[in-house]
PDB file of N, CA and C in Angstrom:
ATOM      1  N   UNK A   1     -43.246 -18.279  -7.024  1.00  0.00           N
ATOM      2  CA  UNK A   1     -43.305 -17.047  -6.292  1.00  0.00           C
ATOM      3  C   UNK A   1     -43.113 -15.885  -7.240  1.00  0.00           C
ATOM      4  N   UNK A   2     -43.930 -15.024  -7.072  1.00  0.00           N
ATOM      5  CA  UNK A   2     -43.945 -13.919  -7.875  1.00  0.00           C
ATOM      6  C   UNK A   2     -43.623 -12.981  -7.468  1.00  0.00           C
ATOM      7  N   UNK A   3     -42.767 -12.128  -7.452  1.00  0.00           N
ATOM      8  CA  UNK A   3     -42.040 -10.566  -6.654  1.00  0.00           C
ATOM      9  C   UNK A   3     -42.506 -10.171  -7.351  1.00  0.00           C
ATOM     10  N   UNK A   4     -43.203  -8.649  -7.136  1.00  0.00           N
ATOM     11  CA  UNK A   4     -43.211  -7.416  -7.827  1.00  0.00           C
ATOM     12  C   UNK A   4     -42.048  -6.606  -7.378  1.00  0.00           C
ATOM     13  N   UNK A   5     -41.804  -6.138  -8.336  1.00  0.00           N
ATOM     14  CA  UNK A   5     -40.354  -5.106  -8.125  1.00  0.00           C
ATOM     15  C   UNK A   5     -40.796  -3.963  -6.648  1.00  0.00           C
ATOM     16  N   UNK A   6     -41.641  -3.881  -6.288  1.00  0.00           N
ATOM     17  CA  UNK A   6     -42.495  -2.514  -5.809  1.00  0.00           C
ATOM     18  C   UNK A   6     -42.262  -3.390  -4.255  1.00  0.00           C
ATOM     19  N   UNK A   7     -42.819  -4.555  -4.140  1.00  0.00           N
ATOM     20  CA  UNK A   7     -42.940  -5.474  -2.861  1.00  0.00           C
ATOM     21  C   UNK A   7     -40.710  -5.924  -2.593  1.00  0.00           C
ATOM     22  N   UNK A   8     -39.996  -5.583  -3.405  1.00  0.00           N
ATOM     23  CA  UNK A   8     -38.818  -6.039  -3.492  1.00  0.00           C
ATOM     24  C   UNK A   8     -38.320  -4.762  -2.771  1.00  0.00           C
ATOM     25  N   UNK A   9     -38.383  -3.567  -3.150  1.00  0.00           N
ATOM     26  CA  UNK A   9     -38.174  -2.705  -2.576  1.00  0.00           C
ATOM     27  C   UNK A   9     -38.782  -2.195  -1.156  1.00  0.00           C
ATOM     28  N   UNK A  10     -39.957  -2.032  -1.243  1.00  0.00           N
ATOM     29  CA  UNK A  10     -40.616  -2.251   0.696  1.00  0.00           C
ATOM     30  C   UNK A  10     -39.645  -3.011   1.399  1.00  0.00           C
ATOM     31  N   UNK A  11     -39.522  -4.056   0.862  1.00  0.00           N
ATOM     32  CA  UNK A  11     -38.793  -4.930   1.859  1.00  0.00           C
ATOM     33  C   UNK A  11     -37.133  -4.431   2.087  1.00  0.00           C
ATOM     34  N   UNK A  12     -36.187  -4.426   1.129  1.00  0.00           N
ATOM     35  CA  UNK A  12     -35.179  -3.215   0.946  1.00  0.00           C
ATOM     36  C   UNK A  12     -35.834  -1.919   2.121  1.00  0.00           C
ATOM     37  N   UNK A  13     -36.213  -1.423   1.667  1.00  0.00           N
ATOM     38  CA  UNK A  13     -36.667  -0.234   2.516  1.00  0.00           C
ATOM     39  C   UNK A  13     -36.916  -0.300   4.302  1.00  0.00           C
ATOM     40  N   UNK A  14     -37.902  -1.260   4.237  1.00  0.00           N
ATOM     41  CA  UNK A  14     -38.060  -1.733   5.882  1.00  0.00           C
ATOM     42  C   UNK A  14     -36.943  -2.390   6.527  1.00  0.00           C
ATOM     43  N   UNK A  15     -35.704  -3.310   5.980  1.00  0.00           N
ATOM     44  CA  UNK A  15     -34.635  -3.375   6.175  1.00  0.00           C
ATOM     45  C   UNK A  15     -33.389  -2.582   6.437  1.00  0.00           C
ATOM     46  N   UNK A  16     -33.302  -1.727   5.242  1.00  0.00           N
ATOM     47  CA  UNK A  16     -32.636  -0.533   6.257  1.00  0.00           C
ATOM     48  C   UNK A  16     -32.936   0.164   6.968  1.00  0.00           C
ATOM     49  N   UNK A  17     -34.526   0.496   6.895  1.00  0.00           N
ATOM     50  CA  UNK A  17     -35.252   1.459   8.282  1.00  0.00           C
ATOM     51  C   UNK A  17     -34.530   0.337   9.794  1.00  0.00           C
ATOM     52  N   UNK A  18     -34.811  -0.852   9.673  1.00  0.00           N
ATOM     53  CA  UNK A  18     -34.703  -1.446  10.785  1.00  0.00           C
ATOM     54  C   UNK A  18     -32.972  -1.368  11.303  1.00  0.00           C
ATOM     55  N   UNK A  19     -31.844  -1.779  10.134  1.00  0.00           N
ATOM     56  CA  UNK A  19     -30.326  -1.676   9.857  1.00  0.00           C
ATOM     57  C   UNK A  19     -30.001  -0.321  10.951  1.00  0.00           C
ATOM     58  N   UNK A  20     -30.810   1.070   9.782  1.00  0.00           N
ATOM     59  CA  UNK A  20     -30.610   2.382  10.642  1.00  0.00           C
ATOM     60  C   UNK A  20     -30.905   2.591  12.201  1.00  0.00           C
ATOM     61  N   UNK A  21     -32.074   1.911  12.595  1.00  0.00           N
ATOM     62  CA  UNK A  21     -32.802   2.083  13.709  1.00  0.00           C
ATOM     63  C   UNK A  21     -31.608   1.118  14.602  1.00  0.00           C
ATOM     64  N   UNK A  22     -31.485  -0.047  14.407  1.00  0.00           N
ATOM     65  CA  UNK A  22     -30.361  -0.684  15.189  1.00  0.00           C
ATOM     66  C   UNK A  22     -28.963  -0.013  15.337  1.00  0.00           C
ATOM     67  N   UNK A  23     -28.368   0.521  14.409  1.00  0.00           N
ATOM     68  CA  UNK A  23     -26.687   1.398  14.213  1.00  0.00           C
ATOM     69  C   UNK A  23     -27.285   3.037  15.117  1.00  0.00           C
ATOM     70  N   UNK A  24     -28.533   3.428  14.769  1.00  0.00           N
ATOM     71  CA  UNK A  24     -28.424   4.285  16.257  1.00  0.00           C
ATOM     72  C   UNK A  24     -29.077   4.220  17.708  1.00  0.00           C
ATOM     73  N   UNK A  25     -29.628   3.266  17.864  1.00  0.00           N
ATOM     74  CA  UNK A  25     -29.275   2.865  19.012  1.00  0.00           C
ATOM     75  C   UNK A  25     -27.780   1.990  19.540  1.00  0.00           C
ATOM     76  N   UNK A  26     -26.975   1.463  18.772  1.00  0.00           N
ATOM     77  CA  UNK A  26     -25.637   1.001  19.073  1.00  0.00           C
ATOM     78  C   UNK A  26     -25.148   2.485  19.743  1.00  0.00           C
ATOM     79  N   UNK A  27     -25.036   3.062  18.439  1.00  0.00           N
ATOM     80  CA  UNK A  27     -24.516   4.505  18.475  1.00  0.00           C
ATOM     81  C   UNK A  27     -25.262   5.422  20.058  1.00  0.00           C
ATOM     82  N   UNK A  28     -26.046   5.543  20.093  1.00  0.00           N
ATOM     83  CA  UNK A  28     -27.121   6.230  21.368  1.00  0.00           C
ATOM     84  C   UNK A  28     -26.253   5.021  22.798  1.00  0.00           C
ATOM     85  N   UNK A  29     -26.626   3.995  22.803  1.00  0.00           N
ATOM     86  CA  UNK A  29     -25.960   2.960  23.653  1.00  0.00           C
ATOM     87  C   UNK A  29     -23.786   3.005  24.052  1.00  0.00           C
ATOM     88  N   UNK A  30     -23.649   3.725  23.093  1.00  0.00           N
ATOM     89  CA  UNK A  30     -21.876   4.008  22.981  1.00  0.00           C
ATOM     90  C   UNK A  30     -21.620   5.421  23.820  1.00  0.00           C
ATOM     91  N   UNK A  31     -22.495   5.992  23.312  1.00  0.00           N
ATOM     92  CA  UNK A  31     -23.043   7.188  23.891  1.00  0.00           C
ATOM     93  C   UNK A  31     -22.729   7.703  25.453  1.00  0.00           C
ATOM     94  N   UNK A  32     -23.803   6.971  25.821  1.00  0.00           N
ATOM     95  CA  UNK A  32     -24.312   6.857  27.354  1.00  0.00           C
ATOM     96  C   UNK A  32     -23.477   6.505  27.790  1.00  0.00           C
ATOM     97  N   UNK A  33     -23.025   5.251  27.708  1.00  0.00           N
ATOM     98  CA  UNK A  33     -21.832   4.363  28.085  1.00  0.00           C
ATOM     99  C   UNK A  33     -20.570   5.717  28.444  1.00  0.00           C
ATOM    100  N   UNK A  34     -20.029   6.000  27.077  1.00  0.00           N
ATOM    101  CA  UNK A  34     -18.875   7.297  27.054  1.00  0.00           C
ATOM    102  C   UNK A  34     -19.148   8.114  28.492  1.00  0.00           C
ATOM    103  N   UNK A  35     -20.475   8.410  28.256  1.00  0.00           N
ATOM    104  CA  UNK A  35     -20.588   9.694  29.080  1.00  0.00           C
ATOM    105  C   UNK A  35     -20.620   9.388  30.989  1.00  0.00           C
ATOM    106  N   UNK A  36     -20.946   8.114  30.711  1.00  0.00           N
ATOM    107  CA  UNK A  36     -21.277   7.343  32.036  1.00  0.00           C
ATOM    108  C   UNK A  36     -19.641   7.334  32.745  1.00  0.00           C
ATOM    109  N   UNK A  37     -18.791   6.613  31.756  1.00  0.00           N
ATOM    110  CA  UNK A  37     -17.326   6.486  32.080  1.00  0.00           C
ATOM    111  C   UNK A  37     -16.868   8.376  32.531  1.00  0.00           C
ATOM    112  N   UNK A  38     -17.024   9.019  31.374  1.00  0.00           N
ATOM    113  CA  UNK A  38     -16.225  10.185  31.638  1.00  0.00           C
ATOM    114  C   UNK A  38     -17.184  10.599  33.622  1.00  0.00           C
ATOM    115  N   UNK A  39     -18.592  10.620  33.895  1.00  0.00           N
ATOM    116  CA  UNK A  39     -18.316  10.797  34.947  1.00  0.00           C
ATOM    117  C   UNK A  39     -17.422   9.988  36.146  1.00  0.00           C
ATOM    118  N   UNK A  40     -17.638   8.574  35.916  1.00  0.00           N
ATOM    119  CA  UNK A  40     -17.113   8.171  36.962  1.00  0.00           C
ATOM    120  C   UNK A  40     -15.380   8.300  37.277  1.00  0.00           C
ATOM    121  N   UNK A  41     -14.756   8.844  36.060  1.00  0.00           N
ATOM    122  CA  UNK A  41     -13.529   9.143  35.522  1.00  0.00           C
ATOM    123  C   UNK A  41     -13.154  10.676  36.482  1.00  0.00           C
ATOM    124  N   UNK A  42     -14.598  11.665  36.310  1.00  0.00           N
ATOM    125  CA  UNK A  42     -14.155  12.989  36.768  1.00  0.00           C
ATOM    126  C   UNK A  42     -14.196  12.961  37.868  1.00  0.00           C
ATOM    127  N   UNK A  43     -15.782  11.808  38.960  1.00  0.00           N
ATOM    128  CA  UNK A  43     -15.490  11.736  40.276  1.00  0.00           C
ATOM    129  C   UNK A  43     -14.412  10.873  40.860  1.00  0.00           C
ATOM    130  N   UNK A  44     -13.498  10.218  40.142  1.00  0.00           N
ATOM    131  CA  UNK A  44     -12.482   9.572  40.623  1.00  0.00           C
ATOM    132  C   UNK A  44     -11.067  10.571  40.775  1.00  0.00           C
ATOM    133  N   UNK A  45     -11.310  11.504  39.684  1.00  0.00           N
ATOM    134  CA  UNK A  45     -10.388  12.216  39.674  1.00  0.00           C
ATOM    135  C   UNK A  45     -10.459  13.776  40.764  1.00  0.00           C
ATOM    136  N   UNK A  46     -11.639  13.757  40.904  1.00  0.00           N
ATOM    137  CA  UNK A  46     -12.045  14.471  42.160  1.00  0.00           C
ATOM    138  C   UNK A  46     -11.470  14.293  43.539  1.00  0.00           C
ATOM    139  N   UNK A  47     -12.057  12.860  43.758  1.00  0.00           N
ATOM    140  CA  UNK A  47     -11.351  12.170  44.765  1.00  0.00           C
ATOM    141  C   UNK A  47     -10.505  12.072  44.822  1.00  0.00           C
ATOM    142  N   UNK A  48      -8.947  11.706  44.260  1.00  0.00           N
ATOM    143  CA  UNK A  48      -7.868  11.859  43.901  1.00  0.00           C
ATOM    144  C   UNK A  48      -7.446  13.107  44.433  1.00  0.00           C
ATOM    145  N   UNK A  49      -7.609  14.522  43.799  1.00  0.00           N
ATOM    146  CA  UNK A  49      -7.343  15.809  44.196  1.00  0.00           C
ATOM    147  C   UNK A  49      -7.435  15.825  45.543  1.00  0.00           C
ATOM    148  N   UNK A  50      -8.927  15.503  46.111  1.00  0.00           N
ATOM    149  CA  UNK A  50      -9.072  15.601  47.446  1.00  0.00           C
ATOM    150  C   UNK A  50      -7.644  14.941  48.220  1.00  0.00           C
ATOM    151  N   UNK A  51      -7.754  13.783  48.213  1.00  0.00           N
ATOM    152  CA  UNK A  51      -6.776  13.082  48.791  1.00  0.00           C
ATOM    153  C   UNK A  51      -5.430  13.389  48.747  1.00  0.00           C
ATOM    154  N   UNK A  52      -5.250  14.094  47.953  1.00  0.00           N
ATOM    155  CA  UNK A  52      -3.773  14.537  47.185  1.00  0.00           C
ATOM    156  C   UNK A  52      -3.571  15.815  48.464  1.00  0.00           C
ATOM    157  N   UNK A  53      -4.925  17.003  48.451  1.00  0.00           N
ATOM    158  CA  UNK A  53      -4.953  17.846  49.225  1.00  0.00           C
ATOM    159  C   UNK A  53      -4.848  17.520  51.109  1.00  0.00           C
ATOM    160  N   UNK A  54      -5.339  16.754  51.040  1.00  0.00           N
ATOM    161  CA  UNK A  54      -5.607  16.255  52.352  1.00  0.00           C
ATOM    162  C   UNK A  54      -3.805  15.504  53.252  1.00  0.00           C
ATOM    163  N   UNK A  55      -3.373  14.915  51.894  1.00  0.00           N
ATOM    164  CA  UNK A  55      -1.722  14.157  52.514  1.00  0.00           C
ATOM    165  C   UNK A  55      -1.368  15.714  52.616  1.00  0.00           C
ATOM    166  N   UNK A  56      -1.726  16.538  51.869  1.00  0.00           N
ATOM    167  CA  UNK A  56      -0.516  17.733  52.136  1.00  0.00           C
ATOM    168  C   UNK A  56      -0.722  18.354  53.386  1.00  0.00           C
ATOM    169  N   UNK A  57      -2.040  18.538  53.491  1.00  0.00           N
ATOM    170  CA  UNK A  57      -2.095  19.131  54.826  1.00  0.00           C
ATOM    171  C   UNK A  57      -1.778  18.445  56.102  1.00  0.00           C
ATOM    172  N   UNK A  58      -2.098  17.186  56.341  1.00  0.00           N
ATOM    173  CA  UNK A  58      -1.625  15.958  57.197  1.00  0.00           C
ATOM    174  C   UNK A  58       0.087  16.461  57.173  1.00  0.00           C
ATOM    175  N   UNK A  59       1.090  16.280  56.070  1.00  0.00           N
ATOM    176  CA  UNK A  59       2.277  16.522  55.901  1.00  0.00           C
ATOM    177  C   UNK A  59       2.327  17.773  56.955  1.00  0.00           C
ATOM    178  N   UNK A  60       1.878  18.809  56.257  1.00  0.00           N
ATOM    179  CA  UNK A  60       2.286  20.000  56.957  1.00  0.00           C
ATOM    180  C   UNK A  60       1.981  19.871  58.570  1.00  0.00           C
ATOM    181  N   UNK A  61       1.072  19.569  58.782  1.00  0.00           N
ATOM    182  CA  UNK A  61       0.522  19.258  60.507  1.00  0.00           C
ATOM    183  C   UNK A  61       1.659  18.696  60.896  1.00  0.00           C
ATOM    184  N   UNK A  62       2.003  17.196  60.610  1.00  0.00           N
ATOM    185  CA  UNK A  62       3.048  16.534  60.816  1.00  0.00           C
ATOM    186  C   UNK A  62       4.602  17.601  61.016  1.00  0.00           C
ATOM    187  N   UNK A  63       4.944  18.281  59.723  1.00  0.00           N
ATOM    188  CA  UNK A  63       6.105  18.999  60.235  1.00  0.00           C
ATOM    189  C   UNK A  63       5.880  20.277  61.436  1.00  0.00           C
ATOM    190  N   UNK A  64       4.897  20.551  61.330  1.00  0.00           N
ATOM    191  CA  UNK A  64       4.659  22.024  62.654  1.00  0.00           C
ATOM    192  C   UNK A  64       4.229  21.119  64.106  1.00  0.00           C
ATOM    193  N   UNK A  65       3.745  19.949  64.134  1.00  0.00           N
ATOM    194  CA  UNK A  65       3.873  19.370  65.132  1.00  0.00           C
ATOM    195  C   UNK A  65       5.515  18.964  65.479  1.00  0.00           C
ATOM    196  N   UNK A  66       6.143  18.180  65.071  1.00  0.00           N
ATOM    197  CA  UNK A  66       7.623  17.926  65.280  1.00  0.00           C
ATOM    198  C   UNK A  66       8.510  19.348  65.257  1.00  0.00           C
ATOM    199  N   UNK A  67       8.055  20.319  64.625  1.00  0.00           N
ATOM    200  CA  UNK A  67       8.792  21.748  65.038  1.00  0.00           C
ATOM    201  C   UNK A  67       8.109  22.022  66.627  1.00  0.00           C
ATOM    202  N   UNK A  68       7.466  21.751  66.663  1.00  0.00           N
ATOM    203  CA  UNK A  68       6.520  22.109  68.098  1.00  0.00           C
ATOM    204  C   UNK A  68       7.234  21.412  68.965  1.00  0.00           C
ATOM    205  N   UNK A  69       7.546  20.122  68.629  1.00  0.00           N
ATOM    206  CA  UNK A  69       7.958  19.093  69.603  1.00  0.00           C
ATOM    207  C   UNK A  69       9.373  19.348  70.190  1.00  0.00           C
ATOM    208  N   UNK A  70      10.328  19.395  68.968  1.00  0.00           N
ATOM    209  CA  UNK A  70      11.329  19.903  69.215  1.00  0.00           C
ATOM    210  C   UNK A  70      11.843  20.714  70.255  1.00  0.00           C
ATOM    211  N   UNK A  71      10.981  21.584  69.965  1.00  0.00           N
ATOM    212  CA  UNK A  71      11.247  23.192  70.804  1.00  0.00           C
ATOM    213  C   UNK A  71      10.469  23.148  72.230  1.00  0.00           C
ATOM    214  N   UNK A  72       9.754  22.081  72.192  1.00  0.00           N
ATOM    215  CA  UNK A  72       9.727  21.967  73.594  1.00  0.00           C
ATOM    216  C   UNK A  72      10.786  21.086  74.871  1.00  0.00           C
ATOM    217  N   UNK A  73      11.798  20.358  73.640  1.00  0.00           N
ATOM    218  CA  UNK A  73      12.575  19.782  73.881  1.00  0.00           C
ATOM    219  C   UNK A  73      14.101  20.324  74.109  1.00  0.00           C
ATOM    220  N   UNK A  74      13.431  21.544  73.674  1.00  0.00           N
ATOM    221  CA  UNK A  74      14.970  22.416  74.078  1.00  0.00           C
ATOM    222  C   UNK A  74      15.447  22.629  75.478  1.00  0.00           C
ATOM    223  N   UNK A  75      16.493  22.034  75.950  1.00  0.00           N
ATOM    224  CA  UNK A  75      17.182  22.461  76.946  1.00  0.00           C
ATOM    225  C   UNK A  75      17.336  23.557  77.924  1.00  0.00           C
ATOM    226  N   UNK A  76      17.374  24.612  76.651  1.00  0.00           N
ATOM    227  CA  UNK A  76      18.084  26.189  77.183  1.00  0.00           C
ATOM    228  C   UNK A  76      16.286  26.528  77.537  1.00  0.00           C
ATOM    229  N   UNK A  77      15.468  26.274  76.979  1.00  0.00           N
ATOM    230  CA  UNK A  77      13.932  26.904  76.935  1.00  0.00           C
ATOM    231  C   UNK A  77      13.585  25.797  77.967  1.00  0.00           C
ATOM    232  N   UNK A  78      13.763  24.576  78.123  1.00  0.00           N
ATOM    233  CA  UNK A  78      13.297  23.928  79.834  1.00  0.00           C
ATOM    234  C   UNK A  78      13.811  24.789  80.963  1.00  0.00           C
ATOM    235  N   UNK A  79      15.126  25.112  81.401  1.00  0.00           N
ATOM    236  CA  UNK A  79      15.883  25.523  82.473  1.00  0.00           C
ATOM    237  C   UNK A  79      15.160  27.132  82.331  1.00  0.00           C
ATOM    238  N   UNK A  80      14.768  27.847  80.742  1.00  0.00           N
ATOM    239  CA  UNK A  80      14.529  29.271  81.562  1.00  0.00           C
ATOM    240  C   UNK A  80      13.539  29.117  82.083  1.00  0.00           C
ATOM    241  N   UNK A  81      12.272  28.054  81.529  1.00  0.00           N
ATOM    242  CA  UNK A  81      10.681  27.950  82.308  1.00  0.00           C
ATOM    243  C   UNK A  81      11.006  27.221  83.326  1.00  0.00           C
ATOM    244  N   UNK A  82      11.903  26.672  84.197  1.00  0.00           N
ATOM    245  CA  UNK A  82      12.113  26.616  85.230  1.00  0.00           C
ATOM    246  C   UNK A  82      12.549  27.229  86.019  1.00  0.00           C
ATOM    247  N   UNK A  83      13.361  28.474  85.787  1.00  0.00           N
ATOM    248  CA  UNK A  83      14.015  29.295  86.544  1.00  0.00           C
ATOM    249  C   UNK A  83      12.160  30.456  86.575  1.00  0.00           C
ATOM    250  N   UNK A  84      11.648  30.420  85.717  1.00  0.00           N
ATOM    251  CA  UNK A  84      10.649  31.244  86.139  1.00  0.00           C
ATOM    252  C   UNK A  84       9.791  30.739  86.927  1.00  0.00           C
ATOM    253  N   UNK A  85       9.335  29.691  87.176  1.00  0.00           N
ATOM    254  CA  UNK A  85       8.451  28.802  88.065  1.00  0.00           C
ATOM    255  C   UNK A  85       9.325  28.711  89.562  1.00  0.00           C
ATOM    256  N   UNK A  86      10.528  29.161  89.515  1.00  0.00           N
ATOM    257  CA  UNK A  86      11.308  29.104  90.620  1.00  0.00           C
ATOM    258  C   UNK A  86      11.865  27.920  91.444  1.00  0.00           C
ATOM    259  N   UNK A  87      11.849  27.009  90.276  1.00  0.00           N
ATOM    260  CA  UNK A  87      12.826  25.715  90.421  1.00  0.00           C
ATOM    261  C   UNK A  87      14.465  26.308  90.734  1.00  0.00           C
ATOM    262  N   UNK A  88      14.740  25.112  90.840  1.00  0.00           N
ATOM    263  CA  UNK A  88      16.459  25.619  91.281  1.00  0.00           C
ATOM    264  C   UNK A  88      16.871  24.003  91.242  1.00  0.00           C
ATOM    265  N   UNK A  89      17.962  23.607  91.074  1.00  0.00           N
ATOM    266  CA  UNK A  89      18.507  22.688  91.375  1.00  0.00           C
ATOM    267  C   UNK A  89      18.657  22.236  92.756  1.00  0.00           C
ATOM    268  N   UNK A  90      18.437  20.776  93.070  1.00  0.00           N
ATOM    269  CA  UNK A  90      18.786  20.345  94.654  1.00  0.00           C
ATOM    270  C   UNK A  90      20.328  20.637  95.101  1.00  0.00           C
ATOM    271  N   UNK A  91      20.659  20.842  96.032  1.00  0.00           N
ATOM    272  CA  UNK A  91      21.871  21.247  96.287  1.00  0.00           C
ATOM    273  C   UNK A  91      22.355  19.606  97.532  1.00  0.00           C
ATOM    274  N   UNK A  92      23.358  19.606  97.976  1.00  0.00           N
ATOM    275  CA  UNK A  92      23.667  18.359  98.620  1.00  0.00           C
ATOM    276  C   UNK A  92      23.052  17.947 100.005  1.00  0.00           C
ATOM    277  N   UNK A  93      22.146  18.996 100.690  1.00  0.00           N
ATOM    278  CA  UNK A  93      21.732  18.005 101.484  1.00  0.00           C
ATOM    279  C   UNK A  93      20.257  17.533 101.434  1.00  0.00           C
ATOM    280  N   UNK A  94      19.846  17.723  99.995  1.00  0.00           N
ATOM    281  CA  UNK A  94      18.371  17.292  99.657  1.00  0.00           C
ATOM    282  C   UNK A  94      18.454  15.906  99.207  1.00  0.00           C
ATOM    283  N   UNK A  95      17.348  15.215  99.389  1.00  0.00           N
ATOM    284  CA  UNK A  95      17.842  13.972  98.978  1.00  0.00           C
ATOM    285  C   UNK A  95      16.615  13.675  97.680  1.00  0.00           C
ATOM    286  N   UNK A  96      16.675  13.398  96.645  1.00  0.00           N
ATOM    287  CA  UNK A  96      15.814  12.903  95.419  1.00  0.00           C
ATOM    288  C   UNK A  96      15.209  12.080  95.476  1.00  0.00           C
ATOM    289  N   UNK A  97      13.693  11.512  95.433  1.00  0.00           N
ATOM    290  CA  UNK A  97      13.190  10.116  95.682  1.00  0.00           C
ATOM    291  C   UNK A  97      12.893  10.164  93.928  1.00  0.00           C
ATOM    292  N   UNK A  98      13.024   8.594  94.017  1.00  0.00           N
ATOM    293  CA  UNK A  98      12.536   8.244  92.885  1.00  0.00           C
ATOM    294  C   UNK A  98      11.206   7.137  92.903  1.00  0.00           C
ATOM    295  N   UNK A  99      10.500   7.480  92.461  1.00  0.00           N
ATOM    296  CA  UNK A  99       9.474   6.469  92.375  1.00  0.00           C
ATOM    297  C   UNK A  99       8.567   6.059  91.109  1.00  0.00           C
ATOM    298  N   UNK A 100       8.891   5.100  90.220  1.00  0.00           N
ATOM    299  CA  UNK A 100       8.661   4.737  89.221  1.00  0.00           C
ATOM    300  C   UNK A 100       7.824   3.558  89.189  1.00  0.00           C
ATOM    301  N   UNK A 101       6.677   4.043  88.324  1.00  0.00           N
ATOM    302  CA  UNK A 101       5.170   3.149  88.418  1.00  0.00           C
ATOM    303  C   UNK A 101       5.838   1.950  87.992  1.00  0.00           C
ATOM    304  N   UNK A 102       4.744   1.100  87.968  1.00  0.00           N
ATOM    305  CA  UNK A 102       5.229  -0.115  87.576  1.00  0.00           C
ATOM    306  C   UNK A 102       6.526  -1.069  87.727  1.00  0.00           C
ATOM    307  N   UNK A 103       7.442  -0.187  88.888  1.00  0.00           N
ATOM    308  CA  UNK A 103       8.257  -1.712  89.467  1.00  0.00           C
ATOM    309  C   UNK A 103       7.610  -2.383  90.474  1.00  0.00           C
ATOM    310  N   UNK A 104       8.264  -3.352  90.803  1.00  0.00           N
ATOM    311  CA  UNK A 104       7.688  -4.173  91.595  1.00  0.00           C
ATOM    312  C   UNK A 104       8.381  -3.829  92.863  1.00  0.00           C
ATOM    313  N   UNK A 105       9.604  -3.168  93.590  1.00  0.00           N
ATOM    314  CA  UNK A 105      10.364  -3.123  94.069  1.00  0.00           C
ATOM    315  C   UNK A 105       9.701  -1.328  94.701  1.00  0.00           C
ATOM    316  N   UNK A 106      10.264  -1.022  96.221  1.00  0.00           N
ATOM    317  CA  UNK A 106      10.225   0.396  96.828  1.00  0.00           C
ATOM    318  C   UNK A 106      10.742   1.167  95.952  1.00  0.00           C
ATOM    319  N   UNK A 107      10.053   2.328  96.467  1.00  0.00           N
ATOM    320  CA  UNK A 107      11.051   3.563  96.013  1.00  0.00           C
ATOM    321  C   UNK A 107      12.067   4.108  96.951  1.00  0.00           C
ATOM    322  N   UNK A 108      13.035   4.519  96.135  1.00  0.00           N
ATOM    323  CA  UNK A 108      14.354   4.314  96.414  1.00  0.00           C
ATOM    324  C   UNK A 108      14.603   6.347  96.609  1.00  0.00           C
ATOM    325  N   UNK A 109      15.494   6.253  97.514  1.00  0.00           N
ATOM    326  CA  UNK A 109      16.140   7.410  98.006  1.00  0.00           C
ATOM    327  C   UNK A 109      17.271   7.891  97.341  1.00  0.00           C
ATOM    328  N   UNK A 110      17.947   9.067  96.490  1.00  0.00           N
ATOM    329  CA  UNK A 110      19.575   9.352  96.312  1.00  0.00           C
ATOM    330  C   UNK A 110      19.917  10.336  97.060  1.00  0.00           C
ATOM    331  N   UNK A 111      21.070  11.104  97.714  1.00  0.00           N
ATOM    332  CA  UNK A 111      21.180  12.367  97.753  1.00  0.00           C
ATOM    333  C   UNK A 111      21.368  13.065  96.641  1.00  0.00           C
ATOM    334  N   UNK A 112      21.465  14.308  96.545  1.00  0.00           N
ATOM    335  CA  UNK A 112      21.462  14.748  95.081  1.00  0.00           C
ATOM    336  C   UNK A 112      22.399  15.174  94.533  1.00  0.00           C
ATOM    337  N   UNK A 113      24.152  14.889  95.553  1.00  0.00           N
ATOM    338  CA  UNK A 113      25.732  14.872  94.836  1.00  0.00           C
ATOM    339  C   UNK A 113      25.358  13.512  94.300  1.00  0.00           C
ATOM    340  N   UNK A 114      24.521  12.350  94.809  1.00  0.00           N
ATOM    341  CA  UNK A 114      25.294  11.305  94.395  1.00  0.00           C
ATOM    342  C   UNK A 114      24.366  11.007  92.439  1.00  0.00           C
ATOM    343  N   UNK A 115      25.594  11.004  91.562  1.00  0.00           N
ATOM    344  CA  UNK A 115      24.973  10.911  90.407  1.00  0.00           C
ATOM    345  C   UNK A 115      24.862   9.938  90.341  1.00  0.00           C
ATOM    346  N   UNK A 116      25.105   8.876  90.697  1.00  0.00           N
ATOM    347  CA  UNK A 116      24.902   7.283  90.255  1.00  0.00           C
ATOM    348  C   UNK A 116      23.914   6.832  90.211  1.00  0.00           C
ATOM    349  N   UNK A 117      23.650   5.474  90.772  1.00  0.00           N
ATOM    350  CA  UNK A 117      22.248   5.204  90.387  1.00  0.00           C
ATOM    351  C   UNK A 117      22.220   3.876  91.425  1.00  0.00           C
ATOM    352  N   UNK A 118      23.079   4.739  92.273  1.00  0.00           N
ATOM    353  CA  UNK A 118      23.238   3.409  93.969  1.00  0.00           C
ATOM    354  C   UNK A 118      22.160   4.120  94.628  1.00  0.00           C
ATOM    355  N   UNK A 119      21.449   3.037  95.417  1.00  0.00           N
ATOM    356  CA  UNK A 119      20.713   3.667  96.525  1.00  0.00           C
ATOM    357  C   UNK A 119      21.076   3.904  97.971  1.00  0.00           C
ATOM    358  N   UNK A 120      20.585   5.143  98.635  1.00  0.00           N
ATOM    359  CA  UNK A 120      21.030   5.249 100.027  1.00  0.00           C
ATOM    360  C   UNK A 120      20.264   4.736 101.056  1.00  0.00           C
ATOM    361  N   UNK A 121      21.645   3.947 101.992  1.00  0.00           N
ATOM    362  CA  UNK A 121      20.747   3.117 103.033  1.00  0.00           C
ATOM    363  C   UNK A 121      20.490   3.740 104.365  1.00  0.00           C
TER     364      UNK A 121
END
């Protein structure tokens, strides 16, 4: 086999053309990849924010509902919206029925001194 120095080098030459051509496409392929991650990185982190925003507002709903709740649970604020609707308390010769879904049993009569929880016959 006979090399010419000239055919030794082509070949050298077309070898690293090919070396180069492979290291940038690695490089081009690392690339994409990077850039592919950093989006799915920024829409994750998007989402995240969202969600982050969203518990807070849920939170806040949550506490102005239970402030809501509260205050409808106030005592002194039941009896004045009853005194404006013109409720009054039963006095002793009214008698209270009670009738509660789901027993199986009548509804039952009290007068309205009696606080207990006997029924009148």
């Amino acid at each position: 086999m006979n090399r010419t120095p000239a055919s030794g080098r082509q070949r050298e030459q077309k070898l690293n053309r090919w070396l180069m051509t492979a290291f940038a496409a690695v490089v081009l392929l690392g690339v994409i990849v990077q850039i592919t991650m950093m989006a799915k990185l920024s829409n994750q982190s998007k989402q995240t924010h969202a969600l982050r925003r969203e518990t807070v507002e849920l939170e806040s709903r949550i506490n102005n509902l239970t402030l809501s709740l509260e205050q409808f649970h106030n005592q002194e604020r039941i009896a004045a919206r009853a005194r404006v609707l013109g409720m009054q308390l039963p006095d002793e010769t009214q008698l209270r029925v009670v009738n509660l879904p789901g027993l199986s049993y009548s509804t039952t009569a009290q007068s309205a001194e009696n606080t207990g929880a006997g029924e009148m016959e």
